[in-house]
PDB file of N, CA and C in Angstrom:
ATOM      1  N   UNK A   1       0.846  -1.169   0.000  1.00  0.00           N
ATOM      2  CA  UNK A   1       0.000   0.000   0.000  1.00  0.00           C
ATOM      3  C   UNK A   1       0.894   1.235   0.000  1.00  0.00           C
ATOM      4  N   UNK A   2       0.656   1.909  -0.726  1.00  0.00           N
ATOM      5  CA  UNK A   2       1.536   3.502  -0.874  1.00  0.00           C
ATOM      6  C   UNK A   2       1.251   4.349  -0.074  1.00  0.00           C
ATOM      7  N   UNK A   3       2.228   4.751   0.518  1.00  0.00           N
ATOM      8  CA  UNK A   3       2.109   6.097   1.861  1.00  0.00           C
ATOM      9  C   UNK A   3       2.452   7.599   1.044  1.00  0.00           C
ATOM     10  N   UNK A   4       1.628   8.405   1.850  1.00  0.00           N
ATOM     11  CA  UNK A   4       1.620   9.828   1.788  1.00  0.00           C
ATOM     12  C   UNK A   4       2.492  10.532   2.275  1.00  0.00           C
ATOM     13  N   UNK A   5       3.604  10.902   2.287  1.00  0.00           N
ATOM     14  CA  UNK A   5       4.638  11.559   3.561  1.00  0.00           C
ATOM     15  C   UNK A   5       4.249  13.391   3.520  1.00  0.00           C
ATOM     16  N   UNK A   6       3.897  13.975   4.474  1.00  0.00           N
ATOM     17  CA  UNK A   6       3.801  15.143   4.576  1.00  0.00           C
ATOM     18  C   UNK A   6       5.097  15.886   5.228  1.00  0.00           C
ATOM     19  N   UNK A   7       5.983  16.355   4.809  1.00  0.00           N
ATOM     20  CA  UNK A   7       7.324  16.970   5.261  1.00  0.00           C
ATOM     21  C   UNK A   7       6.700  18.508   5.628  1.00  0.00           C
ATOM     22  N   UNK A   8       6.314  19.165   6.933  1.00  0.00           N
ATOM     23  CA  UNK A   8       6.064  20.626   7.206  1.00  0.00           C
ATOM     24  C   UNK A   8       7.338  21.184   7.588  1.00  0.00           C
ATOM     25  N   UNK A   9       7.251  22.542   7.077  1.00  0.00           N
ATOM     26  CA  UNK A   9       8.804  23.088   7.347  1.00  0.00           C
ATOM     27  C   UNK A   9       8.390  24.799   7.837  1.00  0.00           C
ATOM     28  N   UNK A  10       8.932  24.832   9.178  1.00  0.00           N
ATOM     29  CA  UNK A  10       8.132  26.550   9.980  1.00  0.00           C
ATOM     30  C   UNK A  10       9.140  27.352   9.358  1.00  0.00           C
ATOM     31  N   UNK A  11       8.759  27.996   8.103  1.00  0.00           N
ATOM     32  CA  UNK A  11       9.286  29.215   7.584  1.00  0.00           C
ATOM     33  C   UNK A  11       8.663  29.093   6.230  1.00  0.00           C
ATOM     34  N   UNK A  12       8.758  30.482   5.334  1.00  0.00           N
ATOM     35  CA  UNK A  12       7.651  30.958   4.658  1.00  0.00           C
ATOM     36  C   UNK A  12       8.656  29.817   3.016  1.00  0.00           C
ATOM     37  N   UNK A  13       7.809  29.220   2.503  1.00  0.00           N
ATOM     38  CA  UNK A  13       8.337  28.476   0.914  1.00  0.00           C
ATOM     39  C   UNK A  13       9.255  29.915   0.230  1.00  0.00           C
ATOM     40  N   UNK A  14       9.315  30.591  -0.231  1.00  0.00           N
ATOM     41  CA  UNK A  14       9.999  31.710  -0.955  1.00  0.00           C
ATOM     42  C   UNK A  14      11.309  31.822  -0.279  1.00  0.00           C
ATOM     43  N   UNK A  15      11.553  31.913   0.813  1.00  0.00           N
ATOM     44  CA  UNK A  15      13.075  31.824   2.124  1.00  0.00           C
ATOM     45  C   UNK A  15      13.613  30.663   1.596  1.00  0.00           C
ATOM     46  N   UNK A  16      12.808  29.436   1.696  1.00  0.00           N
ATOM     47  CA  UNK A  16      13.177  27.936   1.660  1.00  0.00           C
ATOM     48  C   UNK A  16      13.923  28.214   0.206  1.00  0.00           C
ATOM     49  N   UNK A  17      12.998  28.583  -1.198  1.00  0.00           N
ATOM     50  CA  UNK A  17      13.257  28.481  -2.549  1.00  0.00           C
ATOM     51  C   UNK A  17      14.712  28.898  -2.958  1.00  0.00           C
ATOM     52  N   UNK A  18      14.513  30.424  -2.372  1.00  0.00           N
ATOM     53  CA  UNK A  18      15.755  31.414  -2.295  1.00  0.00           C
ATOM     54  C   UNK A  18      16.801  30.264  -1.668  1.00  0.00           C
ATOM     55  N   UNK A  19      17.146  29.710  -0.706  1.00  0.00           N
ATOM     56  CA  UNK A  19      18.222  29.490   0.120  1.00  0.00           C
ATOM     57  C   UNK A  19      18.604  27.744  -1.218  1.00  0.00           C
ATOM     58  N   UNK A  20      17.510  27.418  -1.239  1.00  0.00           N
ATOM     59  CA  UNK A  20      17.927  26.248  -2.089  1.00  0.00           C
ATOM     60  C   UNK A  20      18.570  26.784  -3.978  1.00  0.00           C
ATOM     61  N   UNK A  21      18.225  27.825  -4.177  1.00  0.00           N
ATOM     62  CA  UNK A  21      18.288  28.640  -5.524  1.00  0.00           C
ATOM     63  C   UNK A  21      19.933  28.987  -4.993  1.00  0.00           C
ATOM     64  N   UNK A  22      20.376  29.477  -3.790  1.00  0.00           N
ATOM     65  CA  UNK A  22      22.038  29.561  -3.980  1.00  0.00           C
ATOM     66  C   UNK A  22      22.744  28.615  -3.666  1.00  0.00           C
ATOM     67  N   UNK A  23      21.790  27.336  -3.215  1.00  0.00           N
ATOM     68  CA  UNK A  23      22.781  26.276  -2.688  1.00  0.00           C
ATOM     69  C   UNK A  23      22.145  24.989  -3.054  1.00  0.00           C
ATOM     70  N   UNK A  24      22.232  24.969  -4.667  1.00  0.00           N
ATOM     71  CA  UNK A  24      21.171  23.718  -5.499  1.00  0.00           C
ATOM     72  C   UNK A  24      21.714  22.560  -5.356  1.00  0.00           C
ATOM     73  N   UNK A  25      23.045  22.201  -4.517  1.00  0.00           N
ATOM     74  CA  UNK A  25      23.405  21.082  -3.780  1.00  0.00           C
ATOM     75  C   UNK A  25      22.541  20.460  -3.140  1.00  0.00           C
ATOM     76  N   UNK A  26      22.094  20.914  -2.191  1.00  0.00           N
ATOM     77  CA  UNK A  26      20.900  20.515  -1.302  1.00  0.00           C
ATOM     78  C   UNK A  26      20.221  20.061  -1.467  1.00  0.00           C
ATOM     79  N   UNK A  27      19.422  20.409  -2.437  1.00  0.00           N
ATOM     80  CA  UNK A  27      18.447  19.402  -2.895  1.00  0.00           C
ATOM     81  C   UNK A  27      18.976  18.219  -4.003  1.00  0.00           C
ATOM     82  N   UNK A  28      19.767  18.484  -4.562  1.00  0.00           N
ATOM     83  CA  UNK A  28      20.696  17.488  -5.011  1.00  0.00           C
ATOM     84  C   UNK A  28      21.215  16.701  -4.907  1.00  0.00           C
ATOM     85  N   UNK A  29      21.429  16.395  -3.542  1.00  0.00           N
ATOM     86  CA  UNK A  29      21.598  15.183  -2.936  1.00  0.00           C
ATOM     87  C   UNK A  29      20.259  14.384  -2.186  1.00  0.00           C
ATOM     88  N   UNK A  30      19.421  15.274  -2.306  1.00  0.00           N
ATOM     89  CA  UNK A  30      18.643  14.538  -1.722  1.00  0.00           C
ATOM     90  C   UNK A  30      17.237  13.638  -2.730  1.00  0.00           C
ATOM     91  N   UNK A  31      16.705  14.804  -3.844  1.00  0.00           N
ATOM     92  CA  UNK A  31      16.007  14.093  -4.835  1.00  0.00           C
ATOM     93  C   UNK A  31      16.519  13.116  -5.773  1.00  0.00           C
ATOM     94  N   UNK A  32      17.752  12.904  -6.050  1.00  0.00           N
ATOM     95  CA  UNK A  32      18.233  11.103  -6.850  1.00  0.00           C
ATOM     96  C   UNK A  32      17.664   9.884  -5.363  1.00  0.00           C
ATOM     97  N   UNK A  33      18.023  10.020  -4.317  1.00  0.00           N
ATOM     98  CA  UNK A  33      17.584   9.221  -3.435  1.00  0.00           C
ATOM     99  C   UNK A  33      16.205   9.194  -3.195  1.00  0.00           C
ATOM    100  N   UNK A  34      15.384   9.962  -3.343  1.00  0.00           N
ATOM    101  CA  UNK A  34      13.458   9.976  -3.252  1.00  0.00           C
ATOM    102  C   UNK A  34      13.513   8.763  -4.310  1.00  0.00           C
ATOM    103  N   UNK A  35      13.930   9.260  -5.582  1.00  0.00           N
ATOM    104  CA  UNK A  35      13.743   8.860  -6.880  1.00  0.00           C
ATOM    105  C   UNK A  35      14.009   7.393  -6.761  1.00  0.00           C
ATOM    106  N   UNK A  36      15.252   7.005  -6.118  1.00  0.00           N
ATOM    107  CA  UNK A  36      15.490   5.563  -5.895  1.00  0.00           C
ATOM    108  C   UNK A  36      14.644   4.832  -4.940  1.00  0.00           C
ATOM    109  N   UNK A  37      14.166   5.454  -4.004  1.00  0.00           N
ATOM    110  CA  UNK A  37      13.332   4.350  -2.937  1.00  0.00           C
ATOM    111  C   UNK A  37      11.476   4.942  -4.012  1.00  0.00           C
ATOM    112  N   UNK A  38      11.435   4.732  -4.805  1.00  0.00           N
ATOM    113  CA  UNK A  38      10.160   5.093  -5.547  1.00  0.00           C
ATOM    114  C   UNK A  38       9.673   6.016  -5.121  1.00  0.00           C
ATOM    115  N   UNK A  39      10.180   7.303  -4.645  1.00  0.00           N
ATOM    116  CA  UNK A  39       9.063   8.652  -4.163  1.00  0.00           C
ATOM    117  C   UNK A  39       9.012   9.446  -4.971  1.00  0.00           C
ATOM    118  N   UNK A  40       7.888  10.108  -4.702  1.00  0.00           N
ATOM    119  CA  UNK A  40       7.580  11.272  -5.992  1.00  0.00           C
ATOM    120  C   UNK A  40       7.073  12.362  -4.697  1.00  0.00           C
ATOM    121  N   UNK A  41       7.860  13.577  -5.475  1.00  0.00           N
ATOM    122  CA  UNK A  41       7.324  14.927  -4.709  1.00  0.00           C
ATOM    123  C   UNK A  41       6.200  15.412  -5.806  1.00  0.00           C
ATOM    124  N   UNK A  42       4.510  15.464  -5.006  1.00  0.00           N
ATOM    125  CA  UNK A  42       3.543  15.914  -5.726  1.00  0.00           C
ATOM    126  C   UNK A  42       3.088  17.468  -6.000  1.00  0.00           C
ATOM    127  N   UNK A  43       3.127  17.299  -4.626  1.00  0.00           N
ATOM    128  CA  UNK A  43       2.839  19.339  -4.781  1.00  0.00           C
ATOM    129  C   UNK A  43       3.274  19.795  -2.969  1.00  0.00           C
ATOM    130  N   UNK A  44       3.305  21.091  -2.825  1.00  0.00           N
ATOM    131  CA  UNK A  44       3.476  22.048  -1.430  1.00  0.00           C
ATOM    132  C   UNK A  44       1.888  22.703  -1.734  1.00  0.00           C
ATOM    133  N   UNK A  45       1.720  22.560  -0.060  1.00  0.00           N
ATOM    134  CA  UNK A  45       0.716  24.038   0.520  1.00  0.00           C
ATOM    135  C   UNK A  45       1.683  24.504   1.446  1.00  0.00           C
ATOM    136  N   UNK A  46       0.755  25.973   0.714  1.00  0.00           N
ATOM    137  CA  UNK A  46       1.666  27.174   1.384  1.00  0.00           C
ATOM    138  C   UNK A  46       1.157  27.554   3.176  1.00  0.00           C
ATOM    139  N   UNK A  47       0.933  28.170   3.931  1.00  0.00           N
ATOM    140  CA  UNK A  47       0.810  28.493   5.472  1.00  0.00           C
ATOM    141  C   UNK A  47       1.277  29.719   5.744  1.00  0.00           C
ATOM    142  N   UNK A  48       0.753  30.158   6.448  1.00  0.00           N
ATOM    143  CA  UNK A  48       1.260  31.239   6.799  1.00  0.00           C
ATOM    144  C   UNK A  48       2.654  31.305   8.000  1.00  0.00           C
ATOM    145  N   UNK A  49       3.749  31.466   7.404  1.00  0.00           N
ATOM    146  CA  UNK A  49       4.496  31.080   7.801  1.00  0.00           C
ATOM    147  C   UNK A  49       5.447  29.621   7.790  1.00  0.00           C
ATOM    148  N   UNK A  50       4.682  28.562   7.174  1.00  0.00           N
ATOM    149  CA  UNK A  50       5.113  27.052   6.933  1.00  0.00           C
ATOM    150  C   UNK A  50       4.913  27.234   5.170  1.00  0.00           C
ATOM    151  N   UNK A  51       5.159  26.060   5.330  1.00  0.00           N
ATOM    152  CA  UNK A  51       4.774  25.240   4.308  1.00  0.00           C
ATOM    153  C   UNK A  51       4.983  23.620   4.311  1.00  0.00           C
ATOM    154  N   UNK A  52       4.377  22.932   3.595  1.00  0.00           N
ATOM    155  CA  UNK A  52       4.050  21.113   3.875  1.00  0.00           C
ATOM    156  C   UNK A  52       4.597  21.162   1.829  1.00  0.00           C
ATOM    157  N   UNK A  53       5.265  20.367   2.022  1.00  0.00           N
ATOM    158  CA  UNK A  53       5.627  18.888   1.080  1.00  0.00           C
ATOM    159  C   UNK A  53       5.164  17.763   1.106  1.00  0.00           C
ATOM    160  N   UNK A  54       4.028  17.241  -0.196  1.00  0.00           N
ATOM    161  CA  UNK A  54       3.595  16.139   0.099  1.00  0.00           C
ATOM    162  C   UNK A  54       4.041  14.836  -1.051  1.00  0.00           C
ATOM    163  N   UNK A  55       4.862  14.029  -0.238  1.00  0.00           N
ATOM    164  CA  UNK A  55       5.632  13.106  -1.310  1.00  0.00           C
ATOM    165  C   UNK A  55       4.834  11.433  -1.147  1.00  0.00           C
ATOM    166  N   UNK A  56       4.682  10.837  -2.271  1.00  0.00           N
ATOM    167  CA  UNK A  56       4.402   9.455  -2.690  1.00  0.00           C
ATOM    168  C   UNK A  56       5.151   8.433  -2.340  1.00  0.00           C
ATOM    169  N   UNK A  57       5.573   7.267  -1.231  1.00  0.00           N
ATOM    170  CA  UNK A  57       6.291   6.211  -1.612  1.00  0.00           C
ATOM    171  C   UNK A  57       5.474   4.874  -1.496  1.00  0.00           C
ATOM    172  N   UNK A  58       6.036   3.869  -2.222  1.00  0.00           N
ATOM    173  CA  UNK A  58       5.464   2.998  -2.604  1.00  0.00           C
ATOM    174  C   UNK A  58       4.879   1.777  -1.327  1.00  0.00           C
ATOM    175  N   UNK A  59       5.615   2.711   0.283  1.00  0.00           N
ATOM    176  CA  UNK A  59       5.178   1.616   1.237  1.00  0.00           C
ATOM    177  C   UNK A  59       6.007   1.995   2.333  1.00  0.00           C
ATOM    178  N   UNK A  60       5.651   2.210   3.207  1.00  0.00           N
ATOM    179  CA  UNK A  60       6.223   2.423   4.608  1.00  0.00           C
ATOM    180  C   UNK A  60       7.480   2.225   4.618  1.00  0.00           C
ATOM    181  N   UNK A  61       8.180   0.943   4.520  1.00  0.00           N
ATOM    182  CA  UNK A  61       8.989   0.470   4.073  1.00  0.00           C
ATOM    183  C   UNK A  61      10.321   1.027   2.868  1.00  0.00           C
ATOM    184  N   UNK A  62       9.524   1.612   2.199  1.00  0.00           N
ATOM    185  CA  UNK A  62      10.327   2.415   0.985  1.00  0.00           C
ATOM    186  C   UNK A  62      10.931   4.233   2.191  1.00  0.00           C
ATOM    187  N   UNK A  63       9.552   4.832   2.386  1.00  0.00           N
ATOM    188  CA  UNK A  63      10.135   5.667   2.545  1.00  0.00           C
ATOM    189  C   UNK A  63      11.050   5.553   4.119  1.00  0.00           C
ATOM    190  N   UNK A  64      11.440   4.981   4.842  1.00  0.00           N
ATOM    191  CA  UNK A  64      11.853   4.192   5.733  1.00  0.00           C
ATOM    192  C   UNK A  64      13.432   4.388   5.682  1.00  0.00           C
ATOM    193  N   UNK A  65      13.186   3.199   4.295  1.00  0.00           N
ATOM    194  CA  UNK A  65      15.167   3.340   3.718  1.00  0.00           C
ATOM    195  C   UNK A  65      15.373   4.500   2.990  1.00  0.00           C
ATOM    196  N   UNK A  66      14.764   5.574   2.485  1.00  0.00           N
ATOM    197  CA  UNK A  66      14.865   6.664   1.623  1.00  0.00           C
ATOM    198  C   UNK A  66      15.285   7.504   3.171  1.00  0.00           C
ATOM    199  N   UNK A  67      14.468   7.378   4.342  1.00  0.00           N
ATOM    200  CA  UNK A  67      15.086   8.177   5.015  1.00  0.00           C
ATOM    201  C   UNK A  67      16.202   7.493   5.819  1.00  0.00           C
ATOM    202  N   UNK A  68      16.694   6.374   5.694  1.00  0.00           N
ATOM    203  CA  UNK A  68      17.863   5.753   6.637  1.00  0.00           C
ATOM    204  C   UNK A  68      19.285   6.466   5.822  1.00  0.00           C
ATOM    205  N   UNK A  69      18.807   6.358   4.109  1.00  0.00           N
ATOM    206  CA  UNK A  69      20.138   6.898   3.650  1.00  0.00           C
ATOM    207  C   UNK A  69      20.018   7.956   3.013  1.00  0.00           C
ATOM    208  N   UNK A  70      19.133   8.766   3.216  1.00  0.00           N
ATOM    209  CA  UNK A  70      19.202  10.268   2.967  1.00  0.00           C
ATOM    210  C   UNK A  70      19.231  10.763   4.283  1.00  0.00           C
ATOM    211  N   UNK A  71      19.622  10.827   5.742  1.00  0.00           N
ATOM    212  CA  UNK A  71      19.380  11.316   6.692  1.00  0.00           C
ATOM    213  C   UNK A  71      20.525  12.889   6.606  1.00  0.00           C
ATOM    214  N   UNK A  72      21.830  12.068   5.946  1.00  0.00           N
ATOM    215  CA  UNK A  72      23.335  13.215   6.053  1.00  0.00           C
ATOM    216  C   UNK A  72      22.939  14.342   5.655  1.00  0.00           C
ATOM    217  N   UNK A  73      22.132  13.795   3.779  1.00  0.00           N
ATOM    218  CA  UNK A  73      21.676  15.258   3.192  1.00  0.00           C
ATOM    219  C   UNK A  73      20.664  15.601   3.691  1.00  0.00           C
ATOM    220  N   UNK A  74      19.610  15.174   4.432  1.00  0.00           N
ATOM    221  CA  UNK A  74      18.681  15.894   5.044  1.00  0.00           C
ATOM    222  C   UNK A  74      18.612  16.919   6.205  1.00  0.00           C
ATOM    223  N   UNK A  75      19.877  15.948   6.869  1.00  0.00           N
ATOM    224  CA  UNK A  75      20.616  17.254   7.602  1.00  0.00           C
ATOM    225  C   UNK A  75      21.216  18.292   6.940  1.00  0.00           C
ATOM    226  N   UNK A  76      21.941  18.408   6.379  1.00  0.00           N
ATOM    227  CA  UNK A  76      22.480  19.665   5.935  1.00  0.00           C
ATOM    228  C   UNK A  76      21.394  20.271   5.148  1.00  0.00           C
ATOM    229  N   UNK A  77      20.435  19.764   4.651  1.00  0.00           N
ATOM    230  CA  UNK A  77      19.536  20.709   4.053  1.00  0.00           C
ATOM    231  C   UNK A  77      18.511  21.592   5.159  1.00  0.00           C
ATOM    232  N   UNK A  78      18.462  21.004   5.987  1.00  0.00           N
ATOM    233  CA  UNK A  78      17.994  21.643   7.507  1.00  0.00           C
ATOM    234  C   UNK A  78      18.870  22.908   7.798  1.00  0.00           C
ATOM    235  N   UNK A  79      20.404  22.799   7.835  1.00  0.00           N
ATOM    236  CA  UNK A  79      21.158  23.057   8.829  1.00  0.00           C
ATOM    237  C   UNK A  79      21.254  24.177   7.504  1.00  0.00           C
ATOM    238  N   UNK A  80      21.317  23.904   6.390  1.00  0.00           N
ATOM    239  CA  UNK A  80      21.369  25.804   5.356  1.00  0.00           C
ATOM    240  C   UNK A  80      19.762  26.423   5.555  1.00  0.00           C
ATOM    241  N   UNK A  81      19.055  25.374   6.350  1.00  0.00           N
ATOM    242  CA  UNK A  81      17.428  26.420   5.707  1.00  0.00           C
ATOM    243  C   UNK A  81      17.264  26.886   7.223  1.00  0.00           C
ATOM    244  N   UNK A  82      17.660  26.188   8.317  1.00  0.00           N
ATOM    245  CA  UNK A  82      17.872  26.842   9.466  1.00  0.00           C
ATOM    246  C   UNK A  82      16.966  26.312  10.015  1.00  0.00           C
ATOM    247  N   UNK A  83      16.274  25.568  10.142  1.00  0.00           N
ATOM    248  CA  UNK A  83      14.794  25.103  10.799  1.00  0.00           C
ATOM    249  C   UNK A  83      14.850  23.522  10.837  1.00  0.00           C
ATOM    250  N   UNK A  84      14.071  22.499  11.548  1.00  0.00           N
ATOM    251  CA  UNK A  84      13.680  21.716  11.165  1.00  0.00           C
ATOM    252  C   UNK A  84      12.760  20.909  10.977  1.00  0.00           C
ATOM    253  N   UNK A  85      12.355  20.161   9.998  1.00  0.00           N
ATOM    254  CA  UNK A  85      10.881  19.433   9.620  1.00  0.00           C
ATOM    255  C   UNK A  85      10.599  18.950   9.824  1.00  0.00           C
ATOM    256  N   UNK A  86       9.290  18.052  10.964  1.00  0.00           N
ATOM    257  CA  UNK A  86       8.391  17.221  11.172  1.00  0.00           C
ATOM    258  C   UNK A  86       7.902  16.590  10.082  1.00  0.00           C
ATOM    259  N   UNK A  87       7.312  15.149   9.620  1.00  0.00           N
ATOM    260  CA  UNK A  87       7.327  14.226   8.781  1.00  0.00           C
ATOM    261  C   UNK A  87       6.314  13.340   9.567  1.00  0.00           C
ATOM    262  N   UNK A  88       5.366  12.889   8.739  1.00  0.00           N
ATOM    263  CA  UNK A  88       3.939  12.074   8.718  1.00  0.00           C
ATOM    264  C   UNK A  88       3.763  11.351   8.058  1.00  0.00           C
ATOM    265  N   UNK A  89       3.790  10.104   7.798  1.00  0.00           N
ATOM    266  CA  UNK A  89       3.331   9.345   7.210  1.00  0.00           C
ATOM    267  C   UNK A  89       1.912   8.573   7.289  1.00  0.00           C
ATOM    268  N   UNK A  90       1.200   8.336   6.227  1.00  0.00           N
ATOM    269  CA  UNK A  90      -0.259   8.175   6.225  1.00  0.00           C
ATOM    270  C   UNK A  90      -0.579   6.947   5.200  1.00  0.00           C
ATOM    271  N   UNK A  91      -1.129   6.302   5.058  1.00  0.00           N
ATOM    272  CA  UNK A  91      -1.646   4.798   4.083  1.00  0.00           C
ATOM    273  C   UNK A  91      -2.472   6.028   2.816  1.00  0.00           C
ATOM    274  N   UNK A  92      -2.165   5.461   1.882  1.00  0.00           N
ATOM    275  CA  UNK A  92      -3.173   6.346   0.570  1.00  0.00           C
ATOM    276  C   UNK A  92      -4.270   5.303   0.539  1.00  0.00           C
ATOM    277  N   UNK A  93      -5.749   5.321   0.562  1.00  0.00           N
ATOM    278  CA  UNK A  93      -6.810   4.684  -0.183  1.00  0.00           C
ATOM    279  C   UNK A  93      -7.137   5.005  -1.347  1.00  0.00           C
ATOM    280  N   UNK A  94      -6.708   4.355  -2.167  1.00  0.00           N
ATOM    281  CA  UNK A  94      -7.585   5.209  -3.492  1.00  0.00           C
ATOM    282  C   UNK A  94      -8.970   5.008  -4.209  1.00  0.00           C
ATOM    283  N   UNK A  95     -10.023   6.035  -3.756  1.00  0.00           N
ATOM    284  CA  UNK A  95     -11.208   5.806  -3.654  1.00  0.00           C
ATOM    285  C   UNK A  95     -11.688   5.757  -5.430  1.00  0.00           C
ATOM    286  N   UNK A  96     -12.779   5.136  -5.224  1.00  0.00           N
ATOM    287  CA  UNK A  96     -13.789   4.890  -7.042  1.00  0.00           C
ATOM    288  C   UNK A  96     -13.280   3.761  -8.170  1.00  0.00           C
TER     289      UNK A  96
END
């Protein structure tokens, strides 16, 4: 069954964009590894003040090891955006 991961991050998406726009490392190490444990980043809502990332993996399990060996770059992508993100995982039903 495919899980929903909601990544919320307390600071405004445009700060986040900017800081990843001078330091496109960051995310660079971290989206080839989504890509390998089957995740897909679908879309962000914005917050006032936050914003949520909501990514696809193919099973608890997937995003699990996506985060056992992306943890290094996930840190440092924390540690340039200055904050850090709470993470949810949820079962998808897909209704009809």
């Amino acid at each position: 069954m495919s899980v929903m991961v909601t990544i919320t991050f307390p600071m405004a998406s445009d700060e986040a964009d900017r800081i990843v726009g001078e330091n496109p490392h960051l995310l660079g190490a971290v989206r080839p590894l989504l890509e390998k444990h089957g995740g897909r980043f679908l879309f962000r809502l914005l917050g006032d003040g936050e914003f949520t990332d909501y990514d696809e993996y193919p099973s608890r399990e997937a995003y699990a090891a996506f985060k056992a060996e992306a943890q290094p770059a996930i840190d440092a992508f924390e540690a340039a955006l200055g904050v850090s993100s709470t993470d949810e995982v949820r079962d998808v039903v897909r209704l009809g």
